[in-house]
C-alpha atoms as a PDB file:
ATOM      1  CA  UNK A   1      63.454  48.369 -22.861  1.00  0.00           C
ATOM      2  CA  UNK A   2      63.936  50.175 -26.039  1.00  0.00           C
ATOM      3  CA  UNK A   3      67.153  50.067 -27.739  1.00  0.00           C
ATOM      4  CA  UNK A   4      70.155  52.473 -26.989  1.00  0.00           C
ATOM      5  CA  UNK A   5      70.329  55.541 -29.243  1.00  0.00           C
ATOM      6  CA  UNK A   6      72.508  55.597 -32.240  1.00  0.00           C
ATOM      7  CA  UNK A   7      75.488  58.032 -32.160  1.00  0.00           C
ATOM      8  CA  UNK A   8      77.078  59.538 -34.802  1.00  0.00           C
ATOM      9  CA  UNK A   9      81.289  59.460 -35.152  1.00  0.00           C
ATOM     10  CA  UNK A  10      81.075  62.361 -34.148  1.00  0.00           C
ATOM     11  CA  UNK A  11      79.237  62.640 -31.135  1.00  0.00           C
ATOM     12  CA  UNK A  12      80.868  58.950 -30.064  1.00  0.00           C
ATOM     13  CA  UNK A  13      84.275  60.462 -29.876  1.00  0.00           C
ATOM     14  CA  UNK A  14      82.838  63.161 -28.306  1.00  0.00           C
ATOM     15  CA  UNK A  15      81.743  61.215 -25.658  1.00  0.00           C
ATOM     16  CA  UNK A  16      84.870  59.757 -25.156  1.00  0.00           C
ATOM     17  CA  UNK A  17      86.897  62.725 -25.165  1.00  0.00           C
ATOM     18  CA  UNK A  18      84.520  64.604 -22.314  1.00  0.00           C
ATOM     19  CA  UNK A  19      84.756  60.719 -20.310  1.00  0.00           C
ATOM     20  CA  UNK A  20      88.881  61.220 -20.695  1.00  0.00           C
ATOM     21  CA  UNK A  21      88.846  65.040 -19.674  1.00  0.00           C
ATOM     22  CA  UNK A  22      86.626  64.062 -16.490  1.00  0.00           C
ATOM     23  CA  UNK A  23      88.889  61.150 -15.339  1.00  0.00           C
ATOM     24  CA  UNK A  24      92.012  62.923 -15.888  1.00  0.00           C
ATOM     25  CA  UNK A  25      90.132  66.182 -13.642  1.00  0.00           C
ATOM     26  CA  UNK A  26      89.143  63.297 -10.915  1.00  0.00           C
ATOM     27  CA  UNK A  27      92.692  62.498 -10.761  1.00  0.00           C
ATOM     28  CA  UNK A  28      93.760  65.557 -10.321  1.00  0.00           C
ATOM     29  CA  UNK A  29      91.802  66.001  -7.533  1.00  0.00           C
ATOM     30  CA  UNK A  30      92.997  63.135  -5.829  1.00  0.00           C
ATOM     31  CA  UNK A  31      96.667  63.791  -6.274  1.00  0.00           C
ATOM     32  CA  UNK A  32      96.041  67.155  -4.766  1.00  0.00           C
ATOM     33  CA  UNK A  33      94.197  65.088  -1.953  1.00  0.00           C
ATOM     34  CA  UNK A  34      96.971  63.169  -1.239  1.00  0.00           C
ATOM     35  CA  UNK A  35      99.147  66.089  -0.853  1.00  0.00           C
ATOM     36  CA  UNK A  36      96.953  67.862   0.985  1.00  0.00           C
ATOM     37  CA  UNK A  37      96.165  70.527  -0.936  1.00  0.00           C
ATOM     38  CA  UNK A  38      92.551  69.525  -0.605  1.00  0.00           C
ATOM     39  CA  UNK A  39      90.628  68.113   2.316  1.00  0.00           C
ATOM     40  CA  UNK A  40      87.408  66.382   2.582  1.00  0.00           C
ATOM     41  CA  UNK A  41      85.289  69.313   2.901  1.00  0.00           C
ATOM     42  CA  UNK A  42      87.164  71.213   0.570  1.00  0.00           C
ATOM     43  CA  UNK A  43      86.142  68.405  -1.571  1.00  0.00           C
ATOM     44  CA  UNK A  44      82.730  68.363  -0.819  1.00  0.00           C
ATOM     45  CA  UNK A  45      82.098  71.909  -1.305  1.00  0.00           C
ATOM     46  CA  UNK A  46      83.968  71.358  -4.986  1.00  0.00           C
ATOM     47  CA  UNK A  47      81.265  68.316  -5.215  1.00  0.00           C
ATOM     48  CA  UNK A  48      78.210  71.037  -4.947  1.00  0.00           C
ATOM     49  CA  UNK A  49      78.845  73.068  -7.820  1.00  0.00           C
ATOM     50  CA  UNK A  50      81.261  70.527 -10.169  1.00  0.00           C
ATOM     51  CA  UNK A  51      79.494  67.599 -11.671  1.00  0.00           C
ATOM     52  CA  UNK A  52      83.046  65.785 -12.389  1.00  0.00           C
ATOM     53  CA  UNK A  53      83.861  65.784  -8.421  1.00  0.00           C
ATOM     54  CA  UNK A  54      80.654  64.932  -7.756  1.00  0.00           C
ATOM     55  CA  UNK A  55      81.033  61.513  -9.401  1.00  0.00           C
ATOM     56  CA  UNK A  56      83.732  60.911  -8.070  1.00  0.00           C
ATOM     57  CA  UNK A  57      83.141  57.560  -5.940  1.00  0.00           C
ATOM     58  CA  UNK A  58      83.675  58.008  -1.878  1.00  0.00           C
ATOM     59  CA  UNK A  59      86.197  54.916  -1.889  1.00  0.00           C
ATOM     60  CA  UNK A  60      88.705  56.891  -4.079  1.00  0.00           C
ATOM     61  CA  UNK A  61      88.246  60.369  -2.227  1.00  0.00           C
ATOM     62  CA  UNK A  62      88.842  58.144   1.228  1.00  0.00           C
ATOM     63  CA  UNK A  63      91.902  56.254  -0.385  1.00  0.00           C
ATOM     64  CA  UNK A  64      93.314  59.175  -1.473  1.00  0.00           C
ATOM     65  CA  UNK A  65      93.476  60.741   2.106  1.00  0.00           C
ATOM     66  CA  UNK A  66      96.633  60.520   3.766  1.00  0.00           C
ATOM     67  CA  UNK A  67      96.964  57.417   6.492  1.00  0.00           C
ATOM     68  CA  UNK A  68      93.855  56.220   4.658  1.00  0.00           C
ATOM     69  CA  UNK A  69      94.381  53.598   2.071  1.00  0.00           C
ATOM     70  CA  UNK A  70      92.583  51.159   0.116  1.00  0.00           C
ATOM     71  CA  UNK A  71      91.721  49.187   3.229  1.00  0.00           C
ATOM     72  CA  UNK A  72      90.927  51.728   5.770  1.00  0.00           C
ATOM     73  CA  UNK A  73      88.786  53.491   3.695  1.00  0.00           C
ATOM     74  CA  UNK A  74      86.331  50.025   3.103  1.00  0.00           C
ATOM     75  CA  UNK A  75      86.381  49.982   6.724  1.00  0.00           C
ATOM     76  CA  UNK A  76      85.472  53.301   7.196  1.00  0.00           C
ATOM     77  CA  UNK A  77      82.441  52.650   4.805  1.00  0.00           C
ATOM     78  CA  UNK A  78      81.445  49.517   6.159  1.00  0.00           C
ATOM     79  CA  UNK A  79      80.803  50.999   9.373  1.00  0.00           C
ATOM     80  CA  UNK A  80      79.282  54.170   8.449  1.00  0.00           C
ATOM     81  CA  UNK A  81      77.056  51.936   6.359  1.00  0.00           C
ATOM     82  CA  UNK A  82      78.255  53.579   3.207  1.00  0.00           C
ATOM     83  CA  UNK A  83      77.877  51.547   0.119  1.00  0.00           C
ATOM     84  CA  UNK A  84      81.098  50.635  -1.404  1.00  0.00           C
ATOM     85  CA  UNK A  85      79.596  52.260  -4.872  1.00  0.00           C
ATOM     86  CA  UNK A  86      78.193  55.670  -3.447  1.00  0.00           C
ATOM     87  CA  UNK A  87      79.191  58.738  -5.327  1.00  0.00           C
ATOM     88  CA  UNK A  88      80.034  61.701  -3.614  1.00  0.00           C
ATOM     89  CA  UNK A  89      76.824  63.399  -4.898  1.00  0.00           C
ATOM     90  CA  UNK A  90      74.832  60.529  -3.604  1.00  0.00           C
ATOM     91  CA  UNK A  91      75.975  60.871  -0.050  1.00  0.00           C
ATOM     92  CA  UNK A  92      72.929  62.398   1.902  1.00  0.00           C
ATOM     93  CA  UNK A  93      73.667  65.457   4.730  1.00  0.00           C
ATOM     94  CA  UNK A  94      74.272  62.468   7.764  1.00  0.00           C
ATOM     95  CA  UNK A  95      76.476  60.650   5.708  1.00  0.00           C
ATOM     96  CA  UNK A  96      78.514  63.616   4.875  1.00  0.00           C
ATOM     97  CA  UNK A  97      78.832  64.674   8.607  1.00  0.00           C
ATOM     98  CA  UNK A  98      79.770  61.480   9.720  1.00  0.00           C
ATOM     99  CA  UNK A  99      82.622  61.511   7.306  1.00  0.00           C
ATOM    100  CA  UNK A 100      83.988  65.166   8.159  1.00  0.00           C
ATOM    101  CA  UNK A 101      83.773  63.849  12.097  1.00  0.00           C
ATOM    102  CA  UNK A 102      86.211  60.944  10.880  1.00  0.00           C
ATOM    103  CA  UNK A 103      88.574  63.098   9.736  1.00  0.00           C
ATOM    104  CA  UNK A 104      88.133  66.647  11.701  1.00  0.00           C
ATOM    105  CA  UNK A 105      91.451  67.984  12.354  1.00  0.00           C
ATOM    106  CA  UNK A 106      90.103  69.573  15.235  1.00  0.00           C
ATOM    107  CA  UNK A 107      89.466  66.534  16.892  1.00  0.00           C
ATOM    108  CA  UNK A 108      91.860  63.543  17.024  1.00  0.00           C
ATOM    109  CA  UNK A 109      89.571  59.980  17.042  1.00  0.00           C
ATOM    110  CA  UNK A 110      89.704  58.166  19.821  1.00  0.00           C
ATOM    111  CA  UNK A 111      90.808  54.399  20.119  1.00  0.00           C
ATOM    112  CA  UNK A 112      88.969  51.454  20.205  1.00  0.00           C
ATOM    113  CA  UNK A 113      90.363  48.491  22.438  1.00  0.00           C
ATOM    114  CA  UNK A 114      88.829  44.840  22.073  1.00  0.00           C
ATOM    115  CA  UNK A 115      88.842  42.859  25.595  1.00  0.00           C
ATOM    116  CA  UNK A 116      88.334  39.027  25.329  1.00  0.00           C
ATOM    117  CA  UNK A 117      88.959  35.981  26.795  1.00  0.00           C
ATOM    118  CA  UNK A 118      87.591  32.383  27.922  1.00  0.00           C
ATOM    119  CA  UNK A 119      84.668  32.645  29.858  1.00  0.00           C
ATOM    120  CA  UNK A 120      85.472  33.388  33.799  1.00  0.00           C
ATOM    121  CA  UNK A 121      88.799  34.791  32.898  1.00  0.00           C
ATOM    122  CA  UNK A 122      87.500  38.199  34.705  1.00  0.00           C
ATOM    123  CA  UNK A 123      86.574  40.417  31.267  1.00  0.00           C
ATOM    124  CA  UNK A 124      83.248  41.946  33.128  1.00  0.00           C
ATOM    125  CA  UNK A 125      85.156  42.600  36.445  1.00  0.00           C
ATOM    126  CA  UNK A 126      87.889  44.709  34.500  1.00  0.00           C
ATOM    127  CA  UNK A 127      85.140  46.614  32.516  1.00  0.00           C
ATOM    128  CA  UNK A 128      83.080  47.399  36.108  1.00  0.00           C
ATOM    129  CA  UNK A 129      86.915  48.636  37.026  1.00  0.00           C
ATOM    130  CA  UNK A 130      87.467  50.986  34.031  1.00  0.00           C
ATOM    131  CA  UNK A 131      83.934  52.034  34.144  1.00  0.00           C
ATOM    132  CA  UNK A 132      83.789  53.065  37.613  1.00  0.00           C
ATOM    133  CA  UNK A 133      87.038  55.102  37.438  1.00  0.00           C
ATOM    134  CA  UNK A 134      86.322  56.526  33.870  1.00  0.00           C
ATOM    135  CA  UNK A 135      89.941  55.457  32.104  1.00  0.00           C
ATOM    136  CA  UNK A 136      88.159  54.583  29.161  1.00  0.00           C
ATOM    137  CA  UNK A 137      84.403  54.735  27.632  1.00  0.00           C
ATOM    138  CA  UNK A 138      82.991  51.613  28.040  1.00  0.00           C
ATOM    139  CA  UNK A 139      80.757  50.067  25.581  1.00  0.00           C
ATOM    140  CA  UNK A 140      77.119  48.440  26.950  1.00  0.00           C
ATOM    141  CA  UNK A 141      76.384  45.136  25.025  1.00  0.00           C
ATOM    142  CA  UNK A 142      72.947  44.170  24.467  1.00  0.00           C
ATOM    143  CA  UNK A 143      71.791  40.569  25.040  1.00  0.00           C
ATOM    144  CA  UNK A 144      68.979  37.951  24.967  1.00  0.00           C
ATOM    145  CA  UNK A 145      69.568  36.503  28.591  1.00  0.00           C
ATOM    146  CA  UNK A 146      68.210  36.986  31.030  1.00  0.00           C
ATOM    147  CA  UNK A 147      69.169  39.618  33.652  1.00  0.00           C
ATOM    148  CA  UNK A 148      70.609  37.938  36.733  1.00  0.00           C
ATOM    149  CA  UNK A 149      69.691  39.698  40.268  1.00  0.00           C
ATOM    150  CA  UNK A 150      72.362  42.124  40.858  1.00  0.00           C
ATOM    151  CA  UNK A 151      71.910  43.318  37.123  1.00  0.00           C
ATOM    152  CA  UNK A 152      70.147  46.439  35.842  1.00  0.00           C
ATOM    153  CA  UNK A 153      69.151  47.304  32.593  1.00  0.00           C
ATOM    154  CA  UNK A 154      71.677  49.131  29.964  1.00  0.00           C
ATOM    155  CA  UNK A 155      74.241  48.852  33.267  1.00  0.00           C
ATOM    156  CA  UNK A 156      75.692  46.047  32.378  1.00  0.00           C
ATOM    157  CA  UNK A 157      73.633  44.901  29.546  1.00  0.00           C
ATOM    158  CA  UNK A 158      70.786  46.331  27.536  1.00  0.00           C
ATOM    159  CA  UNK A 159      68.186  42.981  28.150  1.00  0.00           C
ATOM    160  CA  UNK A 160      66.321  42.666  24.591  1.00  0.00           C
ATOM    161  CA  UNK A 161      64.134  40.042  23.542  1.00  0.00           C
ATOM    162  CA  UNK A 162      64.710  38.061  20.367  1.00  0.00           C
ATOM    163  CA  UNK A 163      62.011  40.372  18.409  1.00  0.00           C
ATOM    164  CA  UNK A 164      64.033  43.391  19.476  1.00  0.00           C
ATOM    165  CA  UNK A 165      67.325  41.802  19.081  1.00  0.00           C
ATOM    166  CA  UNK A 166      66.258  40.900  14.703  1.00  0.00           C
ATOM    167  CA  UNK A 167      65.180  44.331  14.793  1.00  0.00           C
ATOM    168  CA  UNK A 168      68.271  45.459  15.536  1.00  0.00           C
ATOM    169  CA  UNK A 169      70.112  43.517  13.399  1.00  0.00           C
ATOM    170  CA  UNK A 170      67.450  44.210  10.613  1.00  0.00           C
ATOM    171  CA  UNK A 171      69.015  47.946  10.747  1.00  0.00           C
ATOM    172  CA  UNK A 172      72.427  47.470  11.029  1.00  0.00           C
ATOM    173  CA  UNK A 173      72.641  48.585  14.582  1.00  0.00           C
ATOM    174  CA  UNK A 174      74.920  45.965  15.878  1.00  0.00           C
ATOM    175  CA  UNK A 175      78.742  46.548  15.218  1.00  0.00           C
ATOM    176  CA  UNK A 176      78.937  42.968  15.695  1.00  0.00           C
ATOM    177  CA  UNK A 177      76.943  40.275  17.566  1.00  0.00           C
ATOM    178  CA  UNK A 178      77.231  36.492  18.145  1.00  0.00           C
ATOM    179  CA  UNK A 179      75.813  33.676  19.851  1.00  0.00           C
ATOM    180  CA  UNK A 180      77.495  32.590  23.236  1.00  0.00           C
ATOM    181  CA  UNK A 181      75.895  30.207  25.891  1.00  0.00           C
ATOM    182  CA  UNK A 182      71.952  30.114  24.514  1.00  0.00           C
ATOM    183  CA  UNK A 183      72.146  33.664  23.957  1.00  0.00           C
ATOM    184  CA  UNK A 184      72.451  36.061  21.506  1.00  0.00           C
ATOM    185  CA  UNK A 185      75.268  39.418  22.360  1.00  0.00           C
ATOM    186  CA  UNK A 186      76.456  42.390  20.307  1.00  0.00           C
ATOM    187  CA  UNK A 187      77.356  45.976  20.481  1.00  0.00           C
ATOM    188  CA  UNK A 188      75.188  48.965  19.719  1.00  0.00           C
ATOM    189  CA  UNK A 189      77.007  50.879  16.682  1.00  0.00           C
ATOM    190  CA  UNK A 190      76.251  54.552  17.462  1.00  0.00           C
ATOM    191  CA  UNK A 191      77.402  55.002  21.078  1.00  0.00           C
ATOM    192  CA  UNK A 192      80.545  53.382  20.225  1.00  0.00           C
ATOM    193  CA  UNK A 193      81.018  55.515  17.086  1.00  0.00           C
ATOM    194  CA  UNK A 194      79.901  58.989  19.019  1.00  0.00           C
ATOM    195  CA  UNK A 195      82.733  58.012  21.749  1.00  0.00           C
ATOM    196  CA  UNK A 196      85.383  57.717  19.290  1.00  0.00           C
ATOM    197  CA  UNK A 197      84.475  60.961  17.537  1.00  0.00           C
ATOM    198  CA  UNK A 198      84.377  62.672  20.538  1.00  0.00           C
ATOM    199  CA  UNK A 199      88.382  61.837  20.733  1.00  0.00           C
ATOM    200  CA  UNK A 200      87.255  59.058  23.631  1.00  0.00           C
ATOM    201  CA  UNK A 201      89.599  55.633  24.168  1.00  0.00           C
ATOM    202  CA  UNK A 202      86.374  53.278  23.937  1.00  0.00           C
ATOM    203  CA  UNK A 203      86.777  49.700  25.688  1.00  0.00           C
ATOM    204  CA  UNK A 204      84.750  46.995  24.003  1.00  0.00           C
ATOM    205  CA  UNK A 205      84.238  43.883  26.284  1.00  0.00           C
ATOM    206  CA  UNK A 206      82.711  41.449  23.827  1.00  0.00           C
ATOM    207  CA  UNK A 207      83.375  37.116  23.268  1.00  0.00           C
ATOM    208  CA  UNK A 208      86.473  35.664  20.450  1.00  0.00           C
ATOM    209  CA  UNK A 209      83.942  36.078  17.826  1.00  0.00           C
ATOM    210  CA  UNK A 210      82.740  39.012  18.678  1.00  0.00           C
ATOM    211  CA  UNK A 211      86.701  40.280  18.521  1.00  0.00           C
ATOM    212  CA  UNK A 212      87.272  38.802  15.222  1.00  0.00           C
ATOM    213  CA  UNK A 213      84.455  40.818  13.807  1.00  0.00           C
ATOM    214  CA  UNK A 214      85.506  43.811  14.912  1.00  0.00           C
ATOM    215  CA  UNK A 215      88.822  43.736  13.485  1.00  0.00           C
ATOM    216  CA  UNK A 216      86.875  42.558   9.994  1.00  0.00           C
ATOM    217  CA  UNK A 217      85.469  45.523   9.995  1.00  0.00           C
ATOM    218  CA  UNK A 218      87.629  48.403  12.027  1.00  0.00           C
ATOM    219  CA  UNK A 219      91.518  46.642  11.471  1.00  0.00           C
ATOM    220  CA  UNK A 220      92.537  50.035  13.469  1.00  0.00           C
ATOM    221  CA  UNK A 221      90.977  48.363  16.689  1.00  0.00           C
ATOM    222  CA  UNK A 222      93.377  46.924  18.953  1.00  0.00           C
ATOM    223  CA  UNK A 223      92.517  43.702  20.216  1.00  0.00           C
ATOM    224  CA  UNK A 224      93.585  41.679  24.007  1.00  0.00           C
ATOM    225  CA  UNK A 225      93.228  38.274  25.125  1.00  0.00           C
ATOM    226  CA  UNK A 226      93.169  38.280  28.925  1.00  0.00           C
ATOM    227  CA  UNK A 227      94.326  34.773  29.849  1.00  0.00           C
ATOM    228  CA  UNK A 228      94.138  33.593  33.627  1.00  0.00           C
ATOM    229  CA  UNK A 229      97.322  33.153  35.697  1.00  0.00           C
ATOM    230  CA  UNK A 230      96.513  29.464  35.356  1.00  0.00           C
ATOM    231  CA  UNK A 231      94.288  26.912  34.166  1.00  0.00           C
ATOM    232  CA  UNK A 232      93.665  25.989  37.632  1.00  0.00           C
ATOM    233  CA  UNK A 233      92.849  28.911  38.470  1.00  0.00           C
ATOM    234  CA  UNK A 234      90.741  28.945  35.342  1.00  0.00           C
ATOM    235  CA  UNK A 235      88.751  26.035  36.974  1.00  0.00           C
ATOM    236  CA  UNK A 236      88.407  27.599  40.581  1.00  0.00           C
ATOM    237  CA  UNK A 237      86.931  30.902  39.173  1.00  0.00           C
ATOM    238  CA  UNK A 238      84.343  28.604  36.640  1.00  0.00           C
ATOM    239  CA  UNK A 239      83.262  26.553  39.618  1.00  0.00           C
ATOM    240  CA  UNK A 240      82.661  29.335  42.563  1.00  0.00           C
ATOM    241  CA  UNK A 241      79.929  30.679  40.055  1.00  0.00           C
ATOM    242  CA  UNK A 242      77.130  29.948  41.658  1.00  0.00           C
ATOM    243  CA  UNK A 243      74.424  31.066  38.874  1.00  0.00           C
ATOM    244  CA  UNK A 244      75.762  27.707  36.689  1.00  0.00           C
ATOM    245  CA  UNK A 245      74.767  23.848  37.372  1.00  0.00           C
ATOM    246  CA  UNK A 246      77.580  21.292  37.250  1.00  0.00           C
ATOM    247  CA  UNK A 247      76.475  20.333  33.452  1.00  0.00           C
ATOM    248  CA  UNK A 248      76.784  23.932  32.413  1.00  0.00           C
ATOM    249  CA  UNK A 249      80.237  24.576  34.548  1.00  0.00           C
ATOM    250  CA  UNK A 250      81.631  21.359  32.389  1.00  0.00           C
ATOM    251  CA  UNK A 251      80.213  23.143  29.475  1.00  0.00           C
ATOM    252  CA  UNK A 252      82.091  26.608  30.330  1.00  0.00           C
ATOM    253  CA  UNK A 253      84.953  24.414  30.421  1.00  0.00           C
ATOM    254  CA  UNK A 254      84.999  22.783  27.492  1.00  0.00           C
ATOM    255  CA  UNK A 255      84.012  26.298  25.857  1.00  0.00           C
ATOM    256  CA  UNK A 256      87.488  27.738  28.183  1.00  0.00           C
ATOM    257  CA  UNK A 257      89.676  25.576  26.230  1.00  0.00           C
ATOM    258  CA  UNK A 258      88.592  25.994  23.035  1.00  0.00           C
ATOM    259  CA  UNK A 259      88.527  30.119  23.633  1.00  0.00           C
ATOM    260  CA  UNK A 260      92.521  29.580  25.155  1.00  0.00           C
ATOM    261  CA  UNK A 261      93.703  28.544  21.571  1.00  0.00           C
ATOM    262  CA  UNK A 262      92.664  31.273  19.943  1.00  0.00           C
ATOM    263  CA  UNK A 263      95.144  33.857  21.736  1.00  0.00           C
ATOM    264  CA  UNK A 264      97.278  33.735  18.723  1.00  0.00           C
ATOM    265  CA  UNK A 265      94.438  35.518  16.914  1.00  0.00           C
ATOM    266  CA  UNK A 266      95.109  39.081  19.105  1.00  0.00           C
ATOM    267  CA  UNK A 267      97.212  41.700  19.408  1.00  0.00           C
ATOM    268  CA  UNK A 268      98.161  41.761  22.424  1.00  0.00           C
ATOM    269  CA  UNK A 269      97.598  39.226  25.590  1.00  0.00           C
ATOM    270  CA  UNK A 270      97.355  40.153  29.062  1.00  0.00           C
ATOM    271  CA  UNK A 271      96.870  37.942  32.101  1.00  0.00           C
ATOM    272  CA  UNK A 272      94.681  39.019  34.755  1.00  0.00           C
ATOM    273  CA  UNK A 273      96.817  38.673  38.163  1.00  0.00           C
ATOM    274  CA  UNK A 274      95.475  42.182  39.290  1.00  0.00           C
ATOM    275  CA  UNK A 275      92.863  43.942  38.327  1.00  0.00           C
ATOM    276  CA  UNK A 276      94.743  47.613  38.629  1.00  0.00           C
ATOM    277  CA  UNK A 277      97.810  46.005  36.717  1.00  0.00           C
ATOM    278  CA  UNK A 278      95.873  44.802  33.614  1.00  0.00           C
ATOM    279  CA  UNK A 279      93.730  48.988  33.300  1.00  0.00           C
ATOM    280  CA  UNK A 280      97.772  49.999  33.582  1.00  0.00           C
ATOM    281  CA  UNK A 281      98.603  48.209  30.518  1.00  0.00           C
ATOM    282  CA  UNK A 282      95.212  48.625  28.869  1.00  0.00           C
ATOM    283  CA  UNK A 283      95.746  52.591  29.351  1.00  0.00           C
ATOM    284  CA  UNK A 284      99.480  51.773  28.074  1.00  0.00           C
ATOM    285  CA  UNK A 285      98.375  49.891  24.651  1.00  0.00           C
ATOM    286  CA  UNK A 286      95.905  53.008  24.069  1.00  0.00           C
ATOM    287  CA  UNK A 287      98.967  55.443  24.658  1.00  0.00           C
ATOM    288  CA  UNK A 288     101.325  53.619  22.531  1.00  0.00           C
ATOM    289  CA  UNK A 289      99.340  52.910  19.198  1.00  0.00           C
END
């Protein structure tokens, strides 16, 4: 690499003067943001034909939006798979839609509740509830199990094998995924994200680490531990399943009590004595945040 060109005084502190003018015009902007003198498309159409707004990096225009903050708006990128450096002039045309569906006033975003639990705590029965009677959207998880016999494909689980599953992964897909029980879970990014768009309460039944994911990467979702009435009752669920051997019901078990400590971790905690009472204070979490 050849060396960098030699500038005169003169053209040095002209440099600097036309780098002070555009960062005092960039804040500008943003204070007008904030106040709402200028939304995000007003901003983008400023972007088209103004070099200085068009450098402008997407963090600051999200920070400066009101309710956004430093925080949200990292969030925000993360999951529209943003990079934390784009410019707004480096955004390309699905990016930029993606971002004015965030924030369309026309449109309030719908709310994303986490459901999790210990294993045989009921998380699958209250998501075959809510999905039957259409109180929320309810996300599909895919998986490397296999299907058992009352299961059908992208019902209750999209069935992938392990290729598909990396490719997945590979292209950032998967809002989050773990390993639970031999296998590998996670959720499928774009339904989930088209749901909440479309103004939709979305209902993510997904494992603890799963959860803690989630609220790594969206801390607007809300997330509930369903805990069992009882530990006994804990047990009795855990050993009527008859798809488990006795080694891998002691496993579940041991798994149960680990999963039980980590209530502390969520929002909110619910315990499953009825199946109608627990969608009543799911729909009432939604309603309330």
């Amino acid at each position: 690499m050849g060396a960098p060109p030699q500038l005169t005084a003169h053209e040095r502190s002209a440099a600097l003067a036309k780098a002070k003018e555009s960062r005092q015009i960039r804040s500008a902007t943003k204070i007008k943001i904030k106040s709402g003198e200028l939304s995000l498309s007003d901003v983008f159409t400023l972007a088209e034909s103004d070099s200085v707004i068009g450098k402008m990096r997407v963090s600051d225009l999200l920070a400066a939006l009101s309710g956004v903050g430093k925080i949200r708006a990292t969030a925000i990128m993360e999951r529209l798979n943003i990079s934390p450096t784009r410019r707004i002039q480096g955004l390309g045309k699905h990016q930029m839609r993606a971002l004015r569906n965030e924030f369309s006033p026309s449109q309030s975003r719908g709310k994303l509740i986490v459901l999790s639990g210990p294993g045989g705590v009921g998380k699958s029965t209250i998501a075959a509830y809510i999905r039957k009677h259409g109180t929320f959207w309810v996300s599909v998880s895919s998986t490397t199990r296999q299907p058992r016999a009352t299961e059908k494909d992208g019902v209750e689980y999209y069935f992938l094998t392990n290729e598909e599953f990396d490719q997945e992964i590979a292209k950032n897909h998967l809002l989050e995924w773990a390993h639970f029980a031999g296998a590998r879970y996670g959720t499928p990014r774009e339904p989930v994200e088209q749901g909440l768009s479309a103004g939709k309460n979305v209902l993510l039944e997904i494992d603890i680490e799963g959860a803690k994911q989630i609220k790594e990467h969206a801390p607007e979702a809300i997330l509930v531990f369903l805990e069992p009435p009882s530990w006994e009752e804990l047990v009795s669920r855990l050993e009527r399943r008859a798809t488990d051997s006795p080694e891998r019901r002691a496993e579940r078990l041991q798994l149960a009590q680990e999963e039980l400590a980590a209530a502390s971790f969520f929002d909110h905690r619910l315990v499953n004595d009825q199946v109608e009472n627990v969608v009543q204070k799911l729909l009432s979490l939604a309603s309330a945040h």
